[in-house]
C-alpha atoms as a PDB file:
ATOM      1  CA  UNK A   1      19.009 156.861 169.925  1.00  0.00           C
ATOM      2  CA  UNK A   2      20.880 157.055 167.216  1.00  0.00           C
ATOM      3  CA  UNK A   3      23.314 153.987 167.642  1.00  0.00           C
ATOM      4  CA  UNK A   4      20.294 151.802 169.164  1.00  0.00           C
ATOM      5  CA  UNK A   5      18.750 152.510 165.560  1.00  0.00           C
ATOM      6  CA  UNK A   6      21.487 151.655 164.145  1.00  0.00           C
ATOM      7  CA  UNK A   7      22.018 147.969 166.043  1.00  0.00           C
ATOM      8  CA  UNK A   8      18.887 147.063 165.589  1.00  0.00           C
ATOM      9  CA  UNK A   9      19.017 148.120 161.684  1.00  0.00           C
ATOM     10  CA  UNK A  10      22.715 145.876 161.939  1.00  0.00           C
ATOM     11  CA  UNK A  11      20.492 142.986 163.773  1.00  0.00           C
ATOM     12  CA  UNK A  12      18.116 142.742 161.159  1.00  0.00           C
ATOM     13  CA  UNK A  13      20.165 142.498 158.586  1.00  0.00           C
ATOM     14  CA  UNK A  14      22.032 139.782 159.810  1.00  0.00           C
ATOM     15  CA  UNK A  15      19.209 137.833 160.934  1.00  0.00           C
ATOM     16  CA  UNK A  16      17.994 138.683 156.623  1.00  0.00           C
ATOM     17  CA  UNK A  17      21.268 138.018 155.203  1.00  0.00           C
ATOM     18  CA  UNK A  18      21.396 134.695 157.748  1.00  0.00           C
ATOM     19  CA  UNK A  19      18.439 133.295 156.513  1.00  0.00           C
ATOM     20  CA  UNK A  20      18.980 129.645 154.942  1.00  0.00           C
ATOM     21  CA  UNK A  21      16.282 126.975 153.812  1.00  0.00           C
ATOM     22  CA  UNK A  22      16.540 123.518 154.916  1.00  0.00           C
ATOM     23  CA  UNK A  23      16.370 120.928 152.168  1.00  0.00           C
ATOM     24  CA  UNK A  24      12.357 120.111 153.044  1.00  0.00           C
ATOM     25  CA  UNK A  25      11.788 123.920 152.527  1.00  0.00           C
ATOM     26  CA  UNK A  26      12.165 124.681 155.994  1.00  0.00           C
ATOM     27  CA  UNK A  27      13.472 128.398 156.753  1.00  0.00           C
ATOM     28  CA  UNK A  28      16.471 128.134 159.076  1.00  0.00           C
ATOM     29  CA  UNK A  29      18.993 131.268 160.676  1.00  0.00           C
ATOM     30  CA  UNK A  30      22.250 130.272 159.597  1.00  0.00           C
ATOM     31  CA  UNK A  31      24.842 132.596 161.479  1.00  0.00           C
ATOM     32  CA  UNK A  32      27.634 130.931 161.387  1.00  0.00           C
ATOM     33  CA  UNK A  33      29.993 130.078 158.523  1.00  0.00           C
ATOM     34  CA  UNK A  34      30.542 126.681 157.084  1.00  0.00           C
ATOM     35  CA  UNK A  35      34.390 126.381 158.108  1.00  0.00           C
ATOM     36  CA  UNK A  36      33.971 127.382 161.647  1.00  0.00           C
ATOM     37  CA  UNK A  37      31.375 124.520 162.188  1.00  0.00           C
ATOM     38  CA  UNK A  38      33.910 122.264 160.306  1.00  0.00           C
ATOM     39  CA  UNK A  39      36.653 122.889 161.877  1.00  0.00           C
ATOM     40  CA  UNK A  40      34.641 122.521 165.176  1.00  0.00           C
ATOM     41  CA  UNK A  41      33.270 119.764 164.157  1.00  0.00           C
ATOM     42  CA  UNK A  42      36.449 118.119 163.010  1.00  0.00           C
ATOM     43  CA  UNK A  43      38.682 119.300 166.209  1.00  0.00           C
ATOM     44  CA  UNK A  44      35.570 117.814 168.354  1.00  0.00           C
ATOM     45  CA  UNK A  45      35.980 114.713 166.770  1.00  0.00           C
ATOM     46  CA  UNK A  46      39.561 113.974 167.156  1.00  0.00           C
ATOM     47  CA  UNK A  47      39.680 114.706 170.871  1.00  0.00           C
ATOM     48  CA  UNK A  48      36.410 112.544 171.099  1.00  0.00           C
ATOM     49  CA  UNK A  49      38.773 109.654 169.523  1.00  0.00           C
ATOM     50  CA  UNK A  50      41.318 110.579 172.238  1.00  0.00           C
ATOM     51  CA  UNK A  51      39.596 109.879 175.187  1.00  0.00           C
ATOM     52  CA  UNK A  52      36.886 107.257 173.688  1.00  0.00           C
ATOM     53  CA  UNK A  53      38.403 103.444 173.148  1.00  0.00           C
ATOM     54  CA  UNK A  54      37.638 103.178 170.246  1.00  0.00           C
ATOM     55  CA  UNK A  55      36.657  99.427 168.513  1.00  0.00           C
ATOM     56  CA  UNK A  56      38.968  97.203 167.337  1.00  0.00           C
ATOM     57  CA  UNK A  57      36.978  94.257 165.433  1.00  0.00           C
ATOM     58  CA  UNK A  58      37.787  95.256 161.653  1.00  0.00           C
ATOM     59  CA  UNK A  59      34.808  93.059 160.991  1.00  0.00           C
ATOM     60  CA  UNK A  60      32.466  95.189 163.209  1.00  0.00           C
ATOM     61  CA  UNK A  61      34.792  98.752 161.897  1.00  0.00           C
ATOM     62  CA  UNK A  62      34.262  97.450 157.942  1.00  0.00           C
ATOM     63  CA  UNK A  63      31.175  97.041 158.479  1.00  0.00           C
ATOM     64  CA  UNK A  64      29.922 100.460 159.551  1.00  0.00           C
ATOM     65  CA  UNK A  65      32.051 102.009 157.178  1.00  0.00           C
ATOM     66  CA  UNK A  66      30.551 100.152 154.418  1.00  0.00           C
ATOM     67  CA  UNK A  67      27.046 101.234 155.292  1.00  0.00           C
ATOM     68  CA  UNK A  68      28.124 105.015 156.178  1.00  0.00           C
ATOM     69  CA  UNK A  69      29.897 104.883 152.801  1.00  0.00           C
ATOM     70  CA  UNK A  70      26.649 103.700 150.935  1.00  0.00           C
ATOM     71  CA  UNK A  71      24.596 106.341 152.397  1.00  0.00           C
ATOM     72  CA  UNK A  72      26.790 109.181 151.699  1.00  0.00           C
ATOM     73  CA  UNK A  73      28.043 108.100 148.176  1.00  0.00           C
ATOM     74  CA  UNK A  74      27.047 111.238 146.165  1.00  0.00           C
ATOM     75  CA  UNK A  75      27.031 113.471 148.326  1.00  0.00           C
ATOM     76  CA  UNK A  76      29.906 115.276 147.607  1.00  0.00           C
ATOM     77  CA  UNK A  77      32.742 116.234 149.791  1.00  0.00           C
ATOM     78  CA  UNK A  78      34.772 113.297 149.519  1.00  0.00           C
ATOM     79  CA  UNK A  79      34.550 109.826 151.991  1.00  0.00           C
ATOM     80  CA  UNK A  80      33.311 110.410 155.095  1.00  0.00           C
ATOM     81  CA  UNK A  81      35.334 110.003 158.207  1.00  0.00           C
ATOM     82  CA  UNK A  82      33.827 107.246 160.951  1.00  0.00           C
ATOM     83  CA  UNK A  83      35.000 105.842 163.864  1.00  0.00           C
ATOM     84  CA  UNK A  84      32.953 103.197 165.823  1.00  0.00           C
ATOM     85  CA  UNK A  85      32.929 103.290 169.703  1.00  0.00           C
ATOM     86  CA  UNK A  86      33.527 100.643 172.096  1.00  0.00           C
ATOM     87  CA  UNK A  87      30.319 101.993 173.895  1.00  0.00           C
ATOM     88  CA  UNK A  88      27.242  99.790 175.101  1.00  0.00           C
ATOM     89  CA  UNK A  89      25.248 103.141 174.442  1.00  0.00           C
ATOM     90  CA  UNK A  90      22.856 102.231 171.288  1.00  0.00           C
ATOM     91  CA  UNK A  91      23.927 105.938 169.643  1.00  0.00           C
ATOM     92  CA  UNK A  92      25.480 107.249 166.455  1.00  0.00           C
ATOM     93  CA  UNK A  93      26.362 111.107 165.482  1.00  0.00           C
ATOM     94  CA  UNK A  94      27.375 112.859 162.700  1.00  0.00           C
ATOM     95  CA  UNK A  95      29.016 116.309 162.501  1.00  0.00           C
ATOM     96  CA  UNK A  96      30.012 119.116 160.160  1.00  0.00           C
ATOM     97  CA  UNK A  97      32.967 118.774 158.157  1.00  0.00           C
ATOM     98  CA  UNK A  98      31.513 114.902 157.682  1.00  0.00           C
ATOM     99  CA  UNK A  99      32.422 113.327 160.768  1.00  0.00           C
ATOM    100  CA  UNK A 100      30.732 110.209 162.174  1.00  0.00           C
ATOM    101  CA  UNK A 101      30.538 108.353 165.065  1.00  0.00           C
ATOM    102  CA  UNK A 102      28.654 104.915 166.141  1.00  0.00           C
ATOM    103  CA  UNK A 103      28.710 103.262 169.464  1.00  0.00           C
ATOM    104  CA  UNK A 104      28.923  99.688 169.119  1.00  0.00           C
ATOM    105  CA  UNK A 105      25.814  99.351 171.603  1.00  0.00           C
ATOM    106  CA  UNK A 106      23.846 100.398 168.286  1.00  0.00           C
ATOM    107  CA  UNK A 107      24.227  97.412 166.688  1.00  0.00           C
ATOM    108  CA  UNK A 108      22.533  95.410 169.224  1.00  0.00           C
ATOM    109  CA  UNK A 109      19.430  97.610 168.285  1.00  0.00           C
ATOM    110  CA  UNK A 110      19.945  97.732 165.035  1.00  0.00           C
ATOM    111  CA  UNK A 111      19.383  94.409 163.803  1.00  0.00           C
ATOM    112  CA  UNK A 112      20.762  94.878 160.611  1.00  0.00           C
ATOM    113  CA  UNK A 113      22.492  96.595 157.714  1.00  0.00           C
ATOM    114  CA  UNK A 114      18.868  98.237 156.538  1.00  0.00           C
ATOM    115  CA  UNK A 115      18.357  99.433 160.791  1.00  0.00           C
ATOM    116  CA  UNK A 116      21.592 100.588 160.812  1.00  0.00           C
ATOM    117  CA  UNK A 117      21.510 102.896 157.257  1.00  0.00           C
ATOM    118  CA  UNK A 118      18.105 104.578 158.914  1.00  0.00           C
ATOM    119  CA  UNK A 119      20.178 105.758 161.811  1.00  0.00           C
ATOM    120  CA  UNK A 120      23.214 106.539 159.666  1.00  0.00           C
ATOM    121  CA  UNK A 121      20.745 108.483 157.268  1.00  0.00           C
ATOM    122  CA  UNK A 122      19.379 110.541 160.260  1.00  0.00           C
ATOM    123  CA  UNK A 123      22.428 111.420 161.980  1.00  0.00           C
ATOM    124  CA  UNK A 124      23.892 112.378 158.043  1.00  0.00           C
ATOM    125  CA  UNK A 125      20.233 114.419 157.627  1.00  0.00           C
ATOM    126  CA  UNK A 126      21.128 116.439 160.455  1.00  0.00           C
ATOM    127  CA  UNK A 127      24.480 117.795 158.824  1.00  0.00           C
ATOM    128  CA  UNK A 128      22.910 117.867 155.351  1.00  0.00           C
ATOM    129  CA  UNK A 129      20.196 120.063 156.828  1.00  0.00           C
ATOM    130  CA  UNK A 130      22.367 122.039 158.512  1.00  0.00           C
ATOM    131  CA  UNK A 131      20.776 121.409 162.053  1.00  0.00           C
ATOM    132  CA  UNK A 132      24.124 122.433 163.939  1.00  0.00           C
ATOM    133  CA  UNK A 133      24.990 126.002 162.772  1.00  0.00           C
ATOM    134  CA  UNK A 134      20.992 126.253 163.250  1.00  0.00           C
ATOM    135  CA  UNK A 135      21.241 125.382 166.762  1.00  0.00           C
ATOM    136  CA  UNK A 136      24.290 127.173 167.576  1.00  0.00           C
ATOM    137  CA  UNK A 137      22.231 130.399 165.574  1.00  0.00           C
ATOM    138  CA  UNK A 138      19.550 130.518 167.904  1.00  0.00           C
ATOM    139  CA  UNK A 139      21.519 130.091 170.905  1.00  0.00           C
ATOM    140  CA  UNK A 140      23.546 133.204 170.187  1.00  0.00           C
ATOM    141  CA  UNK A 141      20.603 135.434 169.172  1.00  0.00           C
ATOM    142  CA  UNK A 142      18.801 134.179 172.424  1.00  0.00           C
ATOM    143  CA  UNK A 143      21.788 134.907 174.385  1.00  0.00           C
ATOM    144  CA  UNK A 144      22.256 138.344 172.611  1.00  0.00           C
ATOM    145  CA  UNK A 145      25.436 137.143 170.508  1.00  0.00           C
ATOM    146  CA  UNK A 146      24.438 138.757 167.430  1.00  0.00           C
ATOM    147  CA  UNK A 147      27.233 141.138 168.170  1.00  0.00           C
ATOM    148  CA  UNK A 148      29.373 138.298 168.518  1.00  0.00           C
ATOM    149  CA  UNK A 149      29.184 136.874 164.946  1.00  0.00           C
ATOM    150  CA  UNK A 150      31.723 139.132 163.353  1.00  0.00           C
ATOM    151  CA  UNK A 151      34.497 137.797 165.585  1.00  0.00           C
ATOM    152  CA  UNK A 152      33.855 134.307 164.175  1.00  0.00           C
ATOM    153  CA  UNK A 153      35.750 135.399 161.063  1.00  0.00           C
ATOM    154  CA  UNK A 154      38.819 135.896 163.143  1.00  0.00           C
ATOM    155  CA  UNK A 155      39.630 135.063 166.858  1.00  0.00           C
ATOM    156  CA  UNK A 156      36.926 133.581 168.770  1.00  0.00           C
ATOM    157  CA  UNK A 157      36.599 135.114 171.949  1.00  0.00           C
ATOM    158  CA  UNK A 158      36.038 132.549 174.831  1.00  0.00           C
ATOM    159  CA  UNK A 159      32.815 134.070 175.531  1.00  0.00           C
ATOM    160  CA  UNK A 160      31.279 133.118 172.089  1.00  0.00           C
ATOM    161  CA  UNK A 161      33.581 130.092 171.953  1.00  0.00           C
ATOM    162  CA  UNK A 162      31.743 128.753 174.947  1.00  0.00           C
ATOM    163  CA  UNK A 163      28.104 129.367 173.860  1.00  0.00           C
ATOM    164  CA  UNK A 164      28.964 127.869 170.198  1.00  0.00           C
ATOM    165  CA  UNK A 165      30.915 124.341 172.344  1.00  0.00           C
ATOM    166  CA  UNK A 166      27.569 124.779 174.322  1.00  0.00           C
ATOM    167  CA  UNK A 167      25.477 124.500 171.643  1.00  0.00           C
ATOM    168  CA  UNK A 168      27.102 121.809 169.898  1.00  0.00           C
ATOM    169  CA  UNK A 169      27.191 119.773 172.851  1.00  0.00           C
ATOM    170  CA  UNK A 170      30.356 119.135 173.166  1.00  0.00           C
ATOM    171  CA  UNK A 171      31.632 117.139 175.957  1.00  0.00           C
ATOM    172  CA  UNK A 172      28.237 115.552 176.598  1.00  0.00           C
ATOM    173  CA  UNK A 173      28.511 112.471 178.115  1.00  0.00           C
ATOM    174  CA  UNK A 174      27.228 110.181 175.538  1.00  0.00           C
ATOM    175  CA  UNK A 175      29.683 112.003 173.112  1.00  0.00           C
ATOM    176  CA  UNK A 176      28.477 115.174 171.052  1.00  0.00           C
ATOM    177  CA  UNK A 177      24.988 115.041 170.424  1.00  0.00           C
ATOM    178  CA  UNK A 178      23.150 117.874 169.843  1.00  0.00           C
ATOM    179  CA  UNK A 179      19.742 118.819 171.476  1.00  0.00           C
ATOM    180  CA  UNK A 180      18.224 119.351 168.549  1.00  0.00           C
ATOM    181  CA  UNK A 181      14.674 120.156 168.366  1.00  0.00           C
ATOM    182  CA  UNK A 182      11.880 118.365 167.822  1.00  0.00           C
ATOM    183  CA  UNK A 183      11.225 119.953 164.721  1.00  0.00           C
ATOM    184  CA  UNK A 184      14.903 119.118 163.153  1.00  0.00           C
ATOM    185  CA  UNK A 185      14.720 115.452 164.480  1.00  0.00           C
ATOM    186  CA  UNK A 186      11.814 114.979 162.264  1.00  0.00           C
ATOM    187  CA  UNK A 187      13.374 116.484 159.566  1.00  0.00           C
ATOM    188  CA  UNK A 188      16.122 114.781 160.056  1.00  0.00           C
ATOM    189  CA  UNK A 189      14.460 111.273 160.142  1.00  0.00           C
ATOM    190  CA  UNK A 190      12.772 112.499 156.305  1.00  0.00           C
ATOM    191  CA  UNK A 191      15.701 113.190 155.432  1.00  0.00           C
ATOM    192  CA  UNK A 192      17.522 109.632 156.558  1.00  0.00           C
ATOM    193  CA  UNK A 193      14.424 108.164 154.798  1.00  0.00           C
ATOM    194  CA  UNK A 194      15.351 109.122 151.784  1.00  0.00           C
ATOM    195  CA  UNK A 195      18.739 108.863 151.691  1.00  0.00           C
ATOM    196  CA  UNK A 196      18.916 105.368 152.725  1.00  0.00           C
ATOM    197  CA  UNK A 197      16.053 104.462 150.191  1.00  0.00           C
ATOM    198  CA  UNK A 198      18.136 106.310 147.700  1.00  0.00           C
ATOM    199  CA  UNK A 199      21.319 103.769 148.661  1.00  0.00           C
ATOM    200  CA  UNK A 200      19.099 100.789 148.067  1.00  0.00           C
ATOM    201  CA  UNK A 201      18.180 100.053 151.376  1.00  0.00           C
ATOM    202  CA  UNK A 202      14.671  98.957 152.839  1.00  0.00           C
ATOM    203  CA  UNK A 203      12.678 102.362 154.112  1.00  0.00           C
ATOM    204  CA  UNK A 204      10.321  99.697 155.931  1.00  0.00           C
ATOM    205  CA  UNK A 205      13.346  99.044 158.222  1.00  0.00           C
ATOM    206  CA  UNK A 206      13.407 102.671 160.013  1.00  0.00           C
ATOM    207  CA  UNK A 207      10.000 101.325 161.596  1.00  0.00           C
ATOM    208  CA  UNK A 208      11.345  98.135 162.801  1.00  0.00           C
ATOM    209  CA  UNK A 209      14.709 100.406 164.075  1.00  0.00           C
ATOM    210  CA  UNK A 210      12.787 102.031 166.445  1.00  0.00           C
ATOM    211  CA  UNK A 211      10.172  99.376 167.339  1.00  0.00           C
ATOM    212  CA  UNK A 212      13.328  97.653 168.520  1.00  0.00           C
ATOM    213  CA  UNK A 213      14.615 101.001 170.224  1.00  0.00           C
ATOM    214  CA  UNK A 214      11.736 100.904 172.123  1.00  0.00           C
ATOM    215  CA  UNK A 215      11.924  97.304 173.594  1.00  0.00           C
ATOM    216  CA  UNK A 216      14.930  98.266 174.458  1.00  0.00           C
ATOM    217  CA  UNK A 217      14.039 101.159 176.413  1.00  0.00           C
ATOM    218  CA  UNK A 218      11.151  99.995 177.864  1.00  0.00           C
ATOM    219  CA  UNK A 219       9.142 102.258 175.810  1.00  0.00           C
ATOM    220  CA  UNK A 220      10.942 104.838 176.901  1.00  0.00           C
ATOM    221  CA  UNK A 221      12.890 107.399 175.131  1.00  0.00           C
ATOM    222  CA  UNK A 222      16.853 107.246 176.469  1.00  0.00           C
ATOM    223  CA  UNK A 223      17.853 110.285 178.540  1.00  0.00           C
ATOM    224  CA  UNK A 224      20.490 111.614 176.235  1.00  0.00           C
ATOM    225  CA  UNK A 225      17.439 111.602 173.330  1.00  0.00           C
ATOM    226  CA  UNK A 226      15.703 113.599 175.357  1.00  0.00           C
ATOM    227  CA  UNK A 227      14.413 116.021 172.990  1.00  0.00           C
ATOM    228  CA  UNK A 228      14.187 113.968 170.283  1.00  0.00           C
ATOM    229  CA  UNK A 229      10.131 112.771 168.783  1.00  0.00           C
ATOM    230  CA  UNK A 230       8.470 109.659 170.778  1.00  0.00           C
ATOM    231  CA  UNK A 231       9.040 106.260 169.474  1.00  0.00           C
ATOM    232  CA  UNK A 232       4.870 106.453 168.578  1.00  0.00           C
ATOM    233  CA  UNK A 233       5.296 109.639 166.506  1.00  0.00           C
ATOM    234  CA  UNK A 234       8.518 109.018 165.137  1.00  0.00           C
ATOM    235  CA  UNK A 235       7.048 105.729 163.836  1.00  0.00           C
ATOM    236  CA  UNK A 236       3.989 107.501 162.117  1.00  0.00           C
ATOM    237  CA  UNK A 237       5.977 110.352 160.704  1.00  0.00           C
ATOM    238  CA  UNK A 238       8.350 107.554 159.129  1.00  0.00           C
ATOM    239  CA  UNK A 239       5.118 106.020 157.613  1.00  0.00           C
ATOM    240  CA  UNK A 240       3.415 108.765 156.790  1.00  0.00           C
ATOM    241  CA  UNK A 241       6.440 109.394 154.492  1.00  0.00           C
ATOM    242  CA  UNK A 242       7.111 105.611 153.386  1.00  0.00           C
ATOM    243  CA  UNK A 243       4.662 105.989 150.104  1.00  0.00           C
ATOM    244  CA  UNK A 244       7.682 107.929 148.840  1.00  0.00           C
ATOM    245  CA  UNK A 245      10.275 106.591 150.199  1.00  0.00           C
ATOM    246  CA  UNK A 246       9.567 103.051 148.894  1.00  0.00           C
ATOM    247  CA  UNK A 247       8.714 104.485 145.477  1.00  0.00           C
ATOM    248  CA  UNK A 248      12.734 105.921 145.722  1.00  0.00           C
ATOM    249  CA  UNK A 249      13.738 102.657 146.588  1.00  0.00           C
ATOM    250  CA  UNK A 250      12.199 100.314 144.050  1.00  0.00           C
ATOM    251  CA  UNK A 251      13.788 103.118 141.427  1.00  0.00           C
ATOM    252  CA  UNK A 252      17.093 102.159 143.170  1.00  0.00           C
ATOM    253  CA  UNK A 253      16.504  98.640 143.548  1.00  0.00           C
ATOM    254  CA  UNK A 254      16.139  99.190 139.583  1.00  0.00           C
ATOM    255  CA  UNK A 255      18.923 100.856 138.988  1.00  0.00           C
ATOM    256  CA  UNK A 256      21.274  98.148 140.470  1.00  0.00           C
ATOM    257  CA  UNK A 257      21.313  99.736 143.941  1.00  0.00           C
ATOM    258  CA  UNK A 258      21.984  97.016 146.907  1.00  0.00           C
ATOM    259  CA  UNK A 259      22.726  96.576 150.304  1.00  0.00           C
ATOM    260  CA  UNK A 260      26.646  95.237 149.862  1.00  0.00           C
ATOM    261  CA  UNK A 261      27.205  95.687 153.731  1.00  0.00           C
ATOM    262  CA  UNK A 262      27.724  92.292 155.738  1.00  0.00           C
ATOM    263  CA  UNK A 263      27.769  92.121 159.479  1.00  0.00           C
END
């Protein structure tokens, strides 16, 4: 009795001590520390590079790097890493330790520099909200791993290794893409919002983004965004927030903030 009182007490204060907020005020369990999802994130990346071809028109690769680079200027942590994907998948991804990825397919959906900062923006919103360690959280305190965090300050066993590659996705086969929730996709896309309306770039674009998504789905949303909002509600939730965002951009616009980025 006396050690199950004790476990549980240990639980609880883990799941306490865990506890994060997510930068819209959300509360988020956090059980993981920032350099293991980094150095996950950053070892996932390079083998994804490895056996990816990766693109090779430095028009298309300056490109994408000049947009990522807009969107993530200020936010600390030095340049971001990207690497664009000879893929005919329209999909992008960004992971801890400020990785990104973009399949060249995305640029036939997004239309242009403004499209393409809303999806860089969202996949950046994920990382900046912390969606991953989130994810990975709740998968080991479904599966029982609380007992399993400790480790992750030395050796990772393979048991816990497995549910945290798991839960990052890794090895998916439209590269590493979480299955986020519903929930942290819109958060995500409010977050995106802002940031690319903070870079100078039109918020009014992230509608026409997935307008075009759609068309090019049929409606329908791709298999490997399976969890991820419809194209209907995503649109509303973007304009619900657009009041906002385009007030943000205007200031930026002001301030000397603009698109640079040609295709």
């Amino acid at each position: 009795m006396a050690i199950s009182w004790r476990a549980s007490l240990l639980g609880w204060i883990i799941f306490v001590t865990a506890c994060a907020m997510s930068p819209t005020g959300r509360q988020q369990l956090a059980l993981l520390p920032a350099q293991q999802l980094d150095a996950m994130g950053a070892e996932s990346f390079a083998k994804l590079k490895q056996s990816k071809p990766l693109e090779t028109d430095k028009r298309i690769n300056n490109y994408v790097r000049c947009v990522v680079w807009d969107i993530t200027a200020g936010l600390g942590g030095g340049q971001w890493e990207v690497a664009v994907f000879r893929d005919k998948t329209p999909n992008a991804f960004a992971l801890p330790g400020g990785k990104i990825g973009v399949y060249s397919g995305l640029l036939k959906v997004a239309k242009n520099q403004h499209q393409l900062a809303a999806v860089i923006g969202h996949e950046v919103g994920h990382v900046l909200a912390n969606h991953a360690n989130e994810r990975v959280s709740q998968q080991l305190a479904v599966q029982g791993g609380l007992g399993a965090v400790g480790s992750l300050a030395g050796n990772v066993d393979p048991g816990t290794q497995k549910a945290l590659l798991q839960g990052l996705g890794l090895g998916a086969q439209f590269g590493i893409l979480l299955p986020f929730s519903r929930t942290q996709e819109t958060e995500a896309d409010i977050i995106g919002l802002d940031l690319m309306a903070r870079a100078g770039y039109d918020p009014r674009e992230s509608v026409a983004l997935w307008q075009n998504m759609a068309r090019a789905t049929g409606g329908q949303t791709p298999q490997f965004m399976s969890t991820h909002p419809s194209h209907g509600t995503r649109t509303q939730t973007l304009q619900g927030h657009m009041g906002q965002a385009m007030q943000t951009y205007q200031t930026a616009r002001a301030r000397g903030r603009q698109p640079r980025c040609k295709r």
